[in-house]
C-alpha atoms as a PDB file:
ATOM      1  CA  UNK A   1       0.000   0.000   0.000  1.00  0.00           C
ATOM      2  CA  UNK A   2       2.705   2.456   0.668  1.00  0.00           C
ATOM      3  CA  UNK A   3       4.734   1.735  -1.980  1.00  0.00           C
ATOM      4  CA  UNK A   4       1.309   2.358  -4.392  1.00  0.00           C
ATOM      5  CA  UNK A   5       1.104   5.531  -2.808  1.00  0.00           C
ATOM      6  CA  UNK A   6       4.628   6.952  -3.201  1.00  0.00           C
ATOM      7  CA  UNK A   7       3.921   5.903  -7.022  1.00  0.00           C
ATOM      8  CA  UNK A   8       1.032   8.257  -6.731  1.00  0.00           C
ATOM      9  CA  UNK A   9       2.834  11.188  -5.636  1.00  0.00           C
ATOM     10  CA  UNK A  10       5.959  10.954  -8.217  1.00  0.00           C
ATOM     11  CA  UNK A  11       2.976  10.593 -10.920  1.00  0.00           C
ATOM     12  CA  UNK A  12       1.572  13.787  -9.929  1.00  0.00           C
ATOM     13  CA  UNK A  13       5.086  15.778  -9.424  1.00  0.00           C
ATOM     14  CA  UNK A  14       5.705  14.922 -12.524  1.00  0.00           C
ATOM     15  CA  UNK A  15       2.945  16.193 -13.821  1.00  0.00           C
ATOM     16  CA  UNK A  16       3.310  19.073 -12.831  1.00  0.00           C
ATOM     17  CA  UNK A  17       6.666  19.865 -14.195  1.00  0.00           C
ATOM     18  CA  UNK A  18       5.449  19.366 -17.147  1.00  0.00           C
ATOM     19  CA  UNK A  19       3.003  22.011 -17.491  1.00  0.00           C
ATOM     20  CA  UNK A  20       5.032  24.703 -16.426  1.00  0.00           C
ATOM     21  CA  UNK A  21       4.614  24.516 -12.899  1.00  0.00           C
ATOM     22  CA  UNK A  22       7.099  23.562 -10.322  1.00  0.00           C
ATOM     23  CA  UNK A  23       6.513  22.987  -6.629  1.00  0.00           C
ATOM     24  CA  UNK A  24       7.312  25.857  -4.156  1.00  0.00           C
ATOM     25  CA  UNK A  25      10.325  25.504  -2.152  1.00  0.00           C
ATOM     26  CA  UNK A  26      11.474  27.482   1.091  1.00  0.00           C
ATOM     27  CA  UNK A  27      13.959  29.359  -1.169  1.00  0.00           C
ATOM     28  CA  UNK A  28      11.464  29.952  -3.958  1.00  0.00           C
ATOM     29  CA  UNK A  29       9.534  31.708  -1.051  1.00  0.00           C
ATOM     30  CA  UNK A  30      12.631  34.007  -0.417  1.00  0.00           C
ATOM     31  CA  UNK A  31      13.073  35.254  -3.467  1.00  0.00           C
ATOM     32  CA  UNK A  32       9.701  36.158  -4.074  1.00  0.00           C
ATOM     33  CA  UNK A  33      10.097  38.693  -1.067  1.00  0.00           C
ATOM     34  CA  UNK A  34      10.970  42.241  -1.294  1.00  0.00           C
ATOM     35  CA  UNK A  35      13.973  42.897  -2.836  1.00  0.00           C
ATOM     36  CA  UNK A  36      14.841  46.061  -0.443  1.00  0.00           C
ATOM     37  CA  UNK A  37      12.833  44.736   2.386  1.00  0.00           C
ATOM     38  CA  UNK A  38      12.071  41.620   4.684  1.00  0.00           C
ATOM     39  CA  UNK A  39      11.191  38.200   3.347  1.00  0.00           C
ATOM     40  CA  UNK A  40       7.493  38.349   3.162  1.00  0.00           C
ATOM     41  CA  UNK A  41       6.906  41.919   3.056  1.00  0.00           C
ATOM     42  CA  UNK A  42       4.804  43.412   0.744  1.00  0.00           C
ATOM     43  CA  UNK A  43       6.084  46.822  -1.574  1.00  0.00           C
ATOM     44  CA  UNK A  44       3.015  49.465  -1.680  1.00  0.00           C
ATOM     45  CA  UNK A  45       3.238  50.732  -5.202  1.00  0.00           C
ATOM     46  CA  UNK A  46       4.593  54.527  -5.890  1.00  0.00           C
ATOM     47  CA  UNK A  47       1.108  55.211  -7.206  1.00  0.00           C
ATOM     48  CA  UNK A  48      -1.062  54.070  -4.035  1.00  0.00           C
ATOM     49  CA  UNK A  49       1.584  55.153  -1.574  1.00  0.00           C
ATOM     50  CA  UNK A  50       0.006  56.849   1.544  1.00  0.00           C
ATOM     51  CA  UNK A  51      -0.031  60.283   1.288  1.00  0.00           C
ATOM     52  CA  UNK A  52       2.720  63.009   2.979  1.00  0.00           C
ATOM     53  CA  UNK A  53       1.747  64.333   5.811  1.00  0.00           C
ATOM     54  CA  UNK A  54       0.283  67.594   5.184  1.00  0.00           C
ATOM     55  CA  UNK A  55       1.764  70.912   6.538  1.00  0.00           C
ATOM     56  CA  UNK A  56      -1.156  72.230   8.292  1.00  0.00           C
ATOM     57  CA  UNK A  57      -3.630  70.382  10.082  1.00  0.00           C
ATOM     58  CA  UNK A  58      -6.342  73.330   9.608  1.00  0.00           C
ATOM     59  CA  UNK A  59      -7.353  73.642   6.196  1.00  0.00           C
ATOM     60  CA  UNK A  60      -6.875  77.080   4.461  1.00  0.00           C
ATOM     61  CA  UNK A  61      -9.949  78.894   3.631  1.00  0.00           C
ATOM     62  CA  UNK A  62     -10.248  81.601   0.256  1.00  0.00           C
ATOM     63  CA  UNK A  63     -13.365  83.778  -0.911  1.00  0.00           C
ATOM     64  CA  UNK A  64     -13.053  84.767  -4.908  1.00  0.00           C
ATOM     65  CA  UNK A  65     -15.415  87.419  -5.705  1.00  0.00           C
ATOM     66  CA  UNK A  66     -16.563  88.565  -8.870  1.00  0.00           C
ATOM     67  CA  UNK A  67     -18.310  88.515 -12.194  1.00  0.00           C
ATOM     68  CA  UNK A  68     -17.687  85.781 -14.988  1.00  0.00           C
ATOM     69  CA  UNK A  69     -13.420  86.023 -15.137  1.00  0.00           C
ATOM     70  CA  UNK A  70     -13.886  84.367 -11.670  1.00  0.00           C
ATOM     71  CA  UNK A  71     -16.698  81.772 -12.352  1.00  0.00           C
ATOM     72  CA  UNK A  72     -14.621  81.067 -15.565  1.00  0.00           C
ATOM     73  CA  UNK A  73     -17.265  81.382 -18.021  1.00  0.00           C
ATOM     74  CA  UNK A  74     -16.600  78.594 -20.963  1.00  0.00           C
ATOM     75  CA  UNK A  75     -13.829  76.813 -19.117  1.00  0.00           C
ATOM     76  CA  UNK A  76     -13.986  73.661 -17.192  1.00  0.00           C
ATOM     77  CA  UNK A  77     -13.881  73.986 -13.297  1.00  0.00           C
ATOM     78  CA  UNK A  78     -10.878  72.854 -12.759  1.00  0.00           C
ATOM     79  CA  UNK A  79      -9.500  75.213 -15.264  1.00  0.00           C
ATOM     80  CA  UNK A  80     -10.593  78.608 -13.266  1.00  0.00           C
ATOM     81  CA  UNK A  81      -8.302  80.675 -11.441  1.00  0.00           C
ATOM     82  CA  UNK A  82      -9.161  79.788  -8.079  1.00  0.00           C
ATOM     83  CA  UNK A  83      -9.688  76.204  -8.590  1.00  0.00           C
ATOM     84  CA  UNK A  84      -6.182  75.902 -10.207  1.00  0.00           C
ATOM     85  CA  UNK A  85      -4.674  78.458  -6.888  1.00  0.00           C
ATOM     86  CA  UNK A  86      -6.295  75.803  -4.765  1.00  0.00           C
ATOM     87  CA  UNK A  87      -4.713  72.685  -6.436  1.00  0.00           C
ATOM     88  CA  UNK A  88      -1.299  74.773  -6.643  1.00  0.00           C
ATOM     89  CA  UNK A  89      -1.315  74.965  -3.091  1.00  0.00           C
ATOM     90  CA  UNK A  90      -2.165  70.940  -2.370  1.00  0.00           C
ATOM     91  CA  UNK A  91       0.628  70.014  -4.624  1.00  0.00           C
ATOM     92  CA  UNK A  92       2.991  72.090  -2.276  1.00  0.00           C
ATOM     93  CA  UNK A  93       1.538  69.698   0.105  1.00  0.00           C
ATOM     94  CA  UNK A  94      -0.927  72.269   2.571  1.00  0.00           C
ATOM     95  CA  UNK A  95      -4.289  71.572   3.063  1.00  0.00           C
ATOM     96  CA  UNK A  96      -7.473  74.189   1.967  1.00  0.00           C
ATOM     97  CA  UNK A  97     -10.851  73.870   1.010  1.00  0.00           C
ATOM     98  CA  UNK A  98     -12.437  74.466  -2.250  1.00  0.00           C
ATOM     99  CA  UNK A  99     -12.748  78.002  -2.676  1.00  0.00           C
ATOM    100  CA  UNK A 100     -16.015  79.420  -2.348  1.00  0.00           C
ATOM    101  CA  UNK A 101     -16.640  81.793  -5.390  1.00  0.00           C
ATOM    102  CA  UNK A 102     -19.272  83.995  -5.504  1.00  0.00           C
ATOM    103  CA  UNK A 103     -19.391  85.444  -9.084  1.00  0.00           C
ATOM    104  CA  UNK A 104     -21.775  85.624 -12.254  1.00  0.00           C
ATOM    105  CA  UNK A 105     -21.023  86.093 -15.373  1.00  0.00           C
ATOM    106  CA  UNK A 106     -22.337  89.626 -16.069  1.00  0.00           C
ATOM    107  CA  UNK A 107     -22.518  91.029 -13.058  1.00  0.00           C
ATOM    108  CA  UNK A 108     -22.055  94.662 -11.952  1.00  0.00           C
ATOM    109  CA  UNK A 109     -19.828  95.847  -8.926  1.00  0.00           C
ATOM    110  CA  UNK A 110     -23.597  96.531  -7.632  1.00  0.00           C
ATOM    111  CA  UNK A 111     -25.037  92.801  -8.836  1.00  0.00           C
ATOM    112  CA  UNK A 112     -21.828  91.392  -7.242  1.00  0.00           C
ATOM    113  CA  UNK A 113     -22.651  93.473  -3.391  1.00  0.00           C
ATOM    114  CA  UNK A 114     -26.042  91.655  -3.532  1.00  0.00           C
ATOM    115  CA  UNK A 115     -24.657  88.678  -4.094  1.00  0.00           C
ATOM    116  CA  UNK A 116     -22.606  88.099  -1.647  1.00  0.00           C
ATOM    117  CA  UNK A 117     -25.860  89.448   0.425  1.00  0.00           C
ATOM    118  CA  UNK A 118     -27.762  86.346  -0.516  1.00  0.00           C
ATOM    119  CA  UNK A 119     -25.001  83.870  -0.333  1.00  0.00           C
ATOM    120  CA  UNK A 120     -23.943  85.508   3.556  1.00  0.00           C
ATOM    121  CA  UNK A 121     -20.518  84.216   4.113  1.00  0.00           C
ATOM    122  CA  UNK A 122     -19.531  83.360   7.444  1.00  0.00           C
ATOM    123  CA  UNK A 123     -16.379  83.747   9.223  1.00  0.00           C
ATOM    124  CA  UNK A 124     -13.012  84.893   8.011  1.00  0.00           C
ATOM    125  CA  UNK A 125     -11.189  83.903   4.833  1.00  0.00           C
ATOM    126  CA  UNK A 126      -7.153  83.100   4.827  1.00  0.00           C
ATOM    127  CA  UNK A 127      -7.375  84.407   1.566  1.00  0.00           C
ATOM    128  CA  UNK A 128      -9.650  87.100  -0.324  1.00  0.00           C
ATOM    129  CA  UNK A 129      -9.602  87.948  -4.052  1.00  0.00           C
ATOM    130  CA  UNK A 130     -11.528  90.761  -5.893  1.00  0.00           C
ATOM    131  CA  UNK A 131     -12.045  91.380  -9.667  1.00  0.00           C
ATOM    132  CA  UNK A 132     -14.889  93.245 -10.895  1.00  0.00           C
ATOM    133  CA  UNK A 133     -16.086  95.899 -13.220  1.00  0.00           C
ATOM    134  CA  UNK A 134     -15.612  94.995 -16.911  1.00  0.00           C
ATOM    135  CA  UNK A 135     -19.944  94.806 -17.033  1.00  0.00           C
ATOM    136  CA  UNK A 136     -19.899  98.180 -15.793  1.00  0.00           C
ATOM    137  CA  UNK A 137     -17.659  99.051 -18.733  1.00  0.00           C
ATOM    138  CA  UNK A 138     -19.600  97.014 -20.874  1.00  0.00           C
ATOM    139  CA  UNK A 139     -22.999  98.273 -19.946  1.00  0.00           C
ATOM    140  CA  UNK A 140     -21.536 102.191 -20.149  1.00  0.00           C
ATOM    141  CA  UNK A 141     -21.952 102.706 -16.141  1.00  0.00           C
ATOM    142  CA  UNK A 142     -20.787 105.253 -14.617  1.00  0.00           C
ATOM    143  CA  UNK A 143     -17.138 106.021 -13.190  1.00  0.00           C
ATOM    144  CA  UNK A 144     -17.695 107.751 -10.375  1.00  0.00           C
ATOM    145  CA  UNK A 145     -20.578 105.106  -9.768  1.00  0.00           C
ATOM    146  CA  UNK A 146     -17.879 102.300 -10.290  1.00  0.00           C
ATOM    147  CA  UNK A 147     -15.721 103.837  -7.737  1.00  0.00           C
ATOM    148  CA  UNK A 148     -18.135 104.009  -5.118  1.00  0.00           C
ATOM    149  CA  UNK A 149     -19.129 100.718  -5.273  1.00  0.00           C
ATOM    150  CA  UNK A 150     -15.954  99.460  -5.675  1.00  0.00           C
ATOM    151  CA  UNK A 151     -14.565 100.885  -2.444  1.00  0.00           C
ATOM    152  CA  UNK A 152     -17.739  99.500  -0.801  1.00  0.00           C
ATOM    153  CA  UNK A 153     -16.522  95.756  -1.709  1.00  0.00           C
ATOM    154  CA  UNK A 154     -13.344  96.429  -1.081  1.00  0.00           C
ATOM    155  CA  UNK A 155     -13.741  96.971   2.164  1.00  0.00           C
ATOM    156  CA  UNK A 156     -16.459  94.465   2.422  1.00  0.00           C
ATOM    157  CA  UNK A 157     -12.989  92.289   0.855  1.00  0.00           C
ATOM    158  CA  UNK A 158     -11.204  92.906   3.979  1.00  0.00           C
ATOM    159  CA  UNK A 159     -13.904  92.675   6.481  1.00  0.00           C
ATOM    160  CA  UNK A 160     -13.707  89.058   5.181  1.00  0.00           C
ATOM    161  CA  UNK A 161      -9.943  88.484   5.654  1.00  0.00           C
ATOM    162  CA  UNK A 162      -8.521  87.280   8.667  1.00  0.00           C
ATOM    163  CA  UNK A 163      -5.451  89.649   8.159  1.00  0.00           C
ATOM    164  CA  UNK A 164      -8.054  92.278   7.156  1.00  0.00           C
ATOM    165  CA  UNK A 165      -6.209  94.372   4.239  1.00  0.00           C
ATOM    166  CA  UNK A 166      -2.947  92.009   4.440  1.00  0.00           C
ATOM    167  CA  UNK A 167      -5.335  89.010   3.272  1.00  0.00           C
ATOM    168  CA  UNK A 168      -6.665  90.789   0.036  1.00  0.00           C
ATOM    169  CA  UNK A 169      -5.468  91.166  -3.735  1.00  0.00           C
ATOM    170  CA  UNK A 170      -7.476  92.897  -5.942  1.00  0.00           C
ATOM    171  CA  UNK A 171      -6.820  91.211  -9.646  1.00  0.00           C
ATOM    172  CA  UNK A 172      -7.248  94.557 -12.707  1.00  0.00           C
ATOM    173  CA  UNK A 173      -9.886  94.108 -15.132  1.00  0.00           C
ATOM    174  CA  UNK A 174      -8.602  92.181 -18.393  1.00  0.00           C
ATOM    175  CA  UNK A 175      -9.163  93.903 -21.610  1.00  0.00           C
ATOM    176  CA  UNK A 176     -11.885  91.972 -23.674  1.00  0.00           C
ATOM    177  CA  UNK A 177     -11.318  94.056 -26.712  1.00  0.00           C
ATOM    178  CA  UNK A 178      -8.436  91.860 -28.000  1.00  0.00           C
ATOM    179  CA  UNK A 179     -10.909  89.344 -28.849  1.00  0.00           C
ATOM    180  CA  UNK A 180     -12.450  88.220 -31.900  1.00  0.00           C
ATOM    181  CA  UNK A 181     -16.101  88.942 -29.722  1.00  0.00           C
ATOM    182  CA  UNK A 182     -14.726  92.613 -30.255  1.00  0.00           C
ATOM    183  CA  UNK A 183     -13.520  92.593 -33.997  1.00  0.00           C
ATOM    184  CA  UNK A 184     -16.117  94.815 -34.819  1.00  0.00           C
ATOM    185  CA  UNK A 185     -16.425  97.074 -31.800  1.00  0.00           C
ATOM    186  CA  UNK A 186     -14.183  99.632 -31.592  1.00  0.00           C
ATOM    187  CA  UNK A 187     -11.172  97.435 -29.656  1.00  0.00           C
ATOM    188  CA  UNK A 188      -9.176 101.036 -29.096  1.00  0.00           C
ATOM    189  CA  UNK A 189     -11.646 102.627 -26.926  1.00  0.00           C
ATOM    190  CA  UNK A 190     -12.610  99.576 -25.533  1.00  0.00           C
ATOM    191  CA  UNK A 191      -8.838  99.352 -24.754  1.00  0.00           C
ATOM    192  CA  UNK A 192      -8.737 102.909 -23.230  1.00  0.00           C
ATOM    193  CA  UNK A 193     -12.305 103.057 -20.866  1.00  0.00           C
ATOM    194  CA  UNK A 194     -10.795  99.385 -19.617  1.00  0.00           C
ATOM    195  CA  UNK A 195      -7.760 101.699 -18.428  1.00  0.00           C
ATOM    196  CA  UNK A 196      -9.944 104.052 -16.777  1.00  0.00           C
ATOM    197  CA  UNK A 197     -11.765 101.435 -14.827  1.00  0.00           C
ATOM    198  CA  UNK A 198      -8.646 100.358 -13.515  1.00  0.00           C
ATOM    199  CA  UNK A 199      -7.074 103.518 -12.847  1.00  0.00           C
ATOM    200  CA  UNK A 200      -9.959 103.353 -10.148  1.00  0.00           C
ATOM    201  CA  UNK A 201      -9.707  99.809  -8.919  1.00  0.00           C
ATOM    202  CA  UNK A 202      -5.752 100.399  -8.328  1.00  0.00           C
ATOM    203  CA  UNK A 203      -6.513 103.918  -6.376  1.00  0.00           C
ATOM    204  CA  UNK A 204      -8.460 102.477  -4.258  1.00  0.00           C
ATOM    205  CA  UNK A 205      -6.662  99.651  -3.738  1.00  0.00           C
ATOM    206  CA  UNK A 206      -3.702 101.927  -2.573  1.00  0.00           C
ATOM    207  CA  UNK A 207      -5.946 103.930  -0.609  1.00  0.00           C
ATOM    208  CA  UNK A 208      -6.438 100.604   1.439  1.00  0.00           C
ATOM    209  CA  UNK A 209      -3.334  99.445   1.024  1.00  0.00           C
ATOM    210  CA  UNK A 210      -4.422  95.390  -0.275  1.00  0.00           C
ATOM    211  CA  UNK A 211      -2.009  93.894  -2.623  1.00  0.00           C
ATOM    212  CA  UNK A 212      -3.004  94.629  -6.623  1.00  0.00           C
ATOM    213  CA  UNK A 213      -2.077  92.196  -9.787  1.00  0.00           C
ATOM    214  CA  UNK A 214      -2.044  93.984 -13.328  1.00  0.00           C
ATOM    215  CA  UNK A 215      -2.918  90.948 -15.295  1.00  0.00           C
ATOM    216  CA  UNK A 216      -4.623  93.611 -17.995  1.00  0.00           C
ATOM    217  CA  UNK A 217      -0.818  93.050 -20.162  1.00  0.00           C
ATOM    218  CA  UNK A 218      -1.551  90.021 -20.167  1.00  0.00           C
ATOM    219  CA  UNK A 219      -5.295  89.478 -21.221  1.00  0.00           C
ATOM    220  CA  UNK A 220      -4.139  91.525 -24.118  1.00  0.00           C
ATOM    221  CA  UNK A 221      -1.075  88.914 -25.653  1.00  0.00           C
ATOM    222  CA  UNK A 222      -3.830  87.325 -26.778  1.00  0.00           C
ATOM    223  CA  UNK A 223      -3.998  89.651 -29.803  1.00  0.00           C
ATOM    224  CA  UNK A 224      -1.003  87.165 -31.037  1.00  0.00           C
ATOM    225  CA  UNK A 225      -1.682  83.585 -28.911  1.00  0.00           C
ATOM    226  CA  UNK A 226      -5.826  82.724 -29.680  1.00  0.00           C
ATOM    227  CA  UNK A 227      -4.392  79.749 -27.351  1.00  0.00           C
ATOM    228  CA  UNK A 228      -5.365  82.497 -24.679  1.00  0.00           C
ATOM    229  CA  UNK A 229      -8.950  82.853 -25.208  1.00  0.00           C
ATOM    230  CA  UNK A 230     -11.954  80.620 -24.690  1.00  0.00           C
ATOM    231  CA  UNK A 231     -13.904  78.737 -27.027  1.00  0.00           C
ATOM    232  CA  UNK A 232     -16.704  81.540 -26.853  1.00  0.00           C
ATOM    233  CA  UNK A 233     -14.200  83.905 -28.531  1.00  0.00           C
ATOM    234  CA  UNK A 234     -14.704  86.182 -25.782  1.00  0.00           C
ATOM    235  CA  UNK A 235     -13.778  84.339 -21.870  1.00  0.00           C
ATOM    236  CA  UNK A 236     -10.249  83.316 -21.143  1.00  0.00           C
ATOM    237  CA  UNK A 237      -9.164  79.986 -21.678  1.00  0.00           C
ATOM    238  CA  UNK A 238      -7.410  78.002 -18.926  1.00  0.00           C
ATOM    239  CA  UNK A 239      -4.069  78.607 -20.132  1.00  0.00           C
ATOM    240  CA  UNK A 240      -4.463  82.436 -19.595  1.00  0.00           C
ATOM    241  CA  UNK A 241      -6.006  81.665 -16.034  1.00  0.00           C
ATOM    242  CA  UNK A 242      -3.082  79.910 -15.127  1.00  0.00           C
ATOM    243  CA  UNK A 243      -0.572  82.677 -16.125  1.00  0.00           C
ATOM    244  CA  UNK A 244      -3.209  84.653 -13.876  1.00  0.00           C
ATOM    245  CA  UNK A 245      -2.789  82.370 -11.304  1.00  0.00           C
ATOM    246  CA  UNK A 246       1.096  82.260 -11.897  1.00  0.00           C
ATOM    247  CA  UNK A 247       1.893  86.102 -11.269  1.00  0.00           C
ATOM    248  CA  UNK A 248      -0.369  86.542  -7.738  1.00  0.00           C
ATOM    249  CA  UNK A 249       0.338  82.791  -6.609  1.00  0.00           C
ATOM    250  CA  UNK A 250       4.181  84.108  -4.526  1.00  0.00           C
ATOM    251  CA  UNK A 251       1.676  87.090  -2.637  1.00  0.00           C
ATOM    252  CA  UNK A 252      -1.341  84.717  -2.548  1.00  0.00           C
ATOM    253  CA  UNK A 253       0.101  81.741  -0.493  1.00  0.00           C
ATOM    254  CA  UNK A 254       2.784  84.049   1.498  1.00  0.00           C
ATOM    255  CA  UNK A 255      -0.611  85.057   3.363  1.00  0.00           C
ATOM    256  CA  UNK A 256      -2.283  81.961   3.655  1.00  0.00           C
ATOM    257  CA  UNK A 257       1.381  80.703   5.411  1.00  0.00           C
ATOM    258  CA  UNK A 258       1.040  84.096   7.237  1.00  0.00           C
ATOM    259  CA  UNK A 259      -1.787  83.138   8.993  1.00  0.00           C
ATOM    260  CA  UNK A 260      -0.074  79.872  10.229  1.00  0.00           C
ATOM    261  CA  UNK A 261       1.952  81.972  12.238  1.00  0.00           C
END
């Protein structure tokens, strides 16, 4: 009987070797181990490594106000200027929430005061950002009106900021007259009563001394890179968002690390 059995087992080992597969041995085992670790340890891949730890343990906060530059009319969401701040600052490996924007596209420095009314933000932002006024250009407002109102959400801005005027940049109006939208519309004085506007927003950003980005230059290279501009032919594309995002992004995360201190 046993020597029918021992029979049975070289029948089946050989088998086995002959389709490929050869029985496991204790040094099979330890070569099958991590290369740089213990035998029988298991390698996490790069991709599903767990993640850093991350540099602050109370997620930064940032209120975007304005009109349709902000909302990023005819670009994805991910592709607006404060969604693509907000990722910047993950990759650097700090926590903050998604940004809440309150903007419209079309809205008026007025439109934009009762918005942020009816949306009531609570509490104080790390981070504040303000662009607005290229409807009341494009509806023929008034200037004087325009800087009124203005002032009004600027300092409705820093009311919001938790370093008050230290934790607000003011972002110029770009100049929508370089687009094909405007072919036909007189881009010169389009070009000139978009310089007025901002003549105001940077006065009275000085007056309250908040941090000011002239991205106006470069809303207008798009005269020579349609790359620039949205599919709408009038809206920035995502590529001119980031270079947005690019020249305030140094200022913009200096005071959300200020407020770590």
């Amino acid at each position: 009987m046993r020597l029918r059995i021992f029979f049975l087992l070289l029948l089946f080992i050989s088998c086995k070797a002959q389709n490929g597969i050869e029985p496991m041995t204790q040094s099979d085992l330890m070569e099958q181990s991590d290369p740089i670790g213990q035998p029988g340890t298991v390698k996490i891949p790069d991709a599903i490594q767990p993640a850093d730890t991350m540099k602050n343990t109370i997620p930064f906060t940032y209120l975007a106000l304005g009109d349709s530059y902000t909302i990023g009319e005819s670009v994805s969401e991910n592709e607006r200027y404060p969604v693509q701040f907000a990722d910047s600052v993950r990759l650097l490996k700090y926590k903050i929430e998604n940004p809440l924007i309150i903007a419209k596209t079309g809205w008026t420095t007025d439109e934009l005061n009762k918005g942020i009314e009816a949306v009531s933000p609570q509490g104080k932002y790390d981070l504040v950002t303000l662009l607005i006024g290229v409807n009341n250009q494009y509806r023929g407002r008034d200037t004087a009106e325009y800087r009124t109102q203005f002032a009004q959400l600027l300092k409705r801005s820093i009311n919001f900021a938790v370093l008050g005027n230290k934790g607000v940049i003011v972002i110029s109006i770009p100049d929508w007259g370089v687009t094909p939208f405007a072919k036909d519309r007189e881009p010169e004085l389009i070009a000139k009563e978009i310089d007025t506007f901002n003549k105001i927003n940077k006065e009275e950003s000085e007056k309250e001394s908040v941090y000011y980005f002239d991205i106006t230059g470069i809303s207008r290279q798009a005269v020579t890179s349609p790359d620039l501009i949205a599919r709408d032919g009038l809206h920035p594309s995502g590529k001119m968002y980031e270079l947005w995002m690019k020249l305030f992004f140094d200022r913009a995360f200096s005071i959300l690390k200020e407020g770590l201190k």
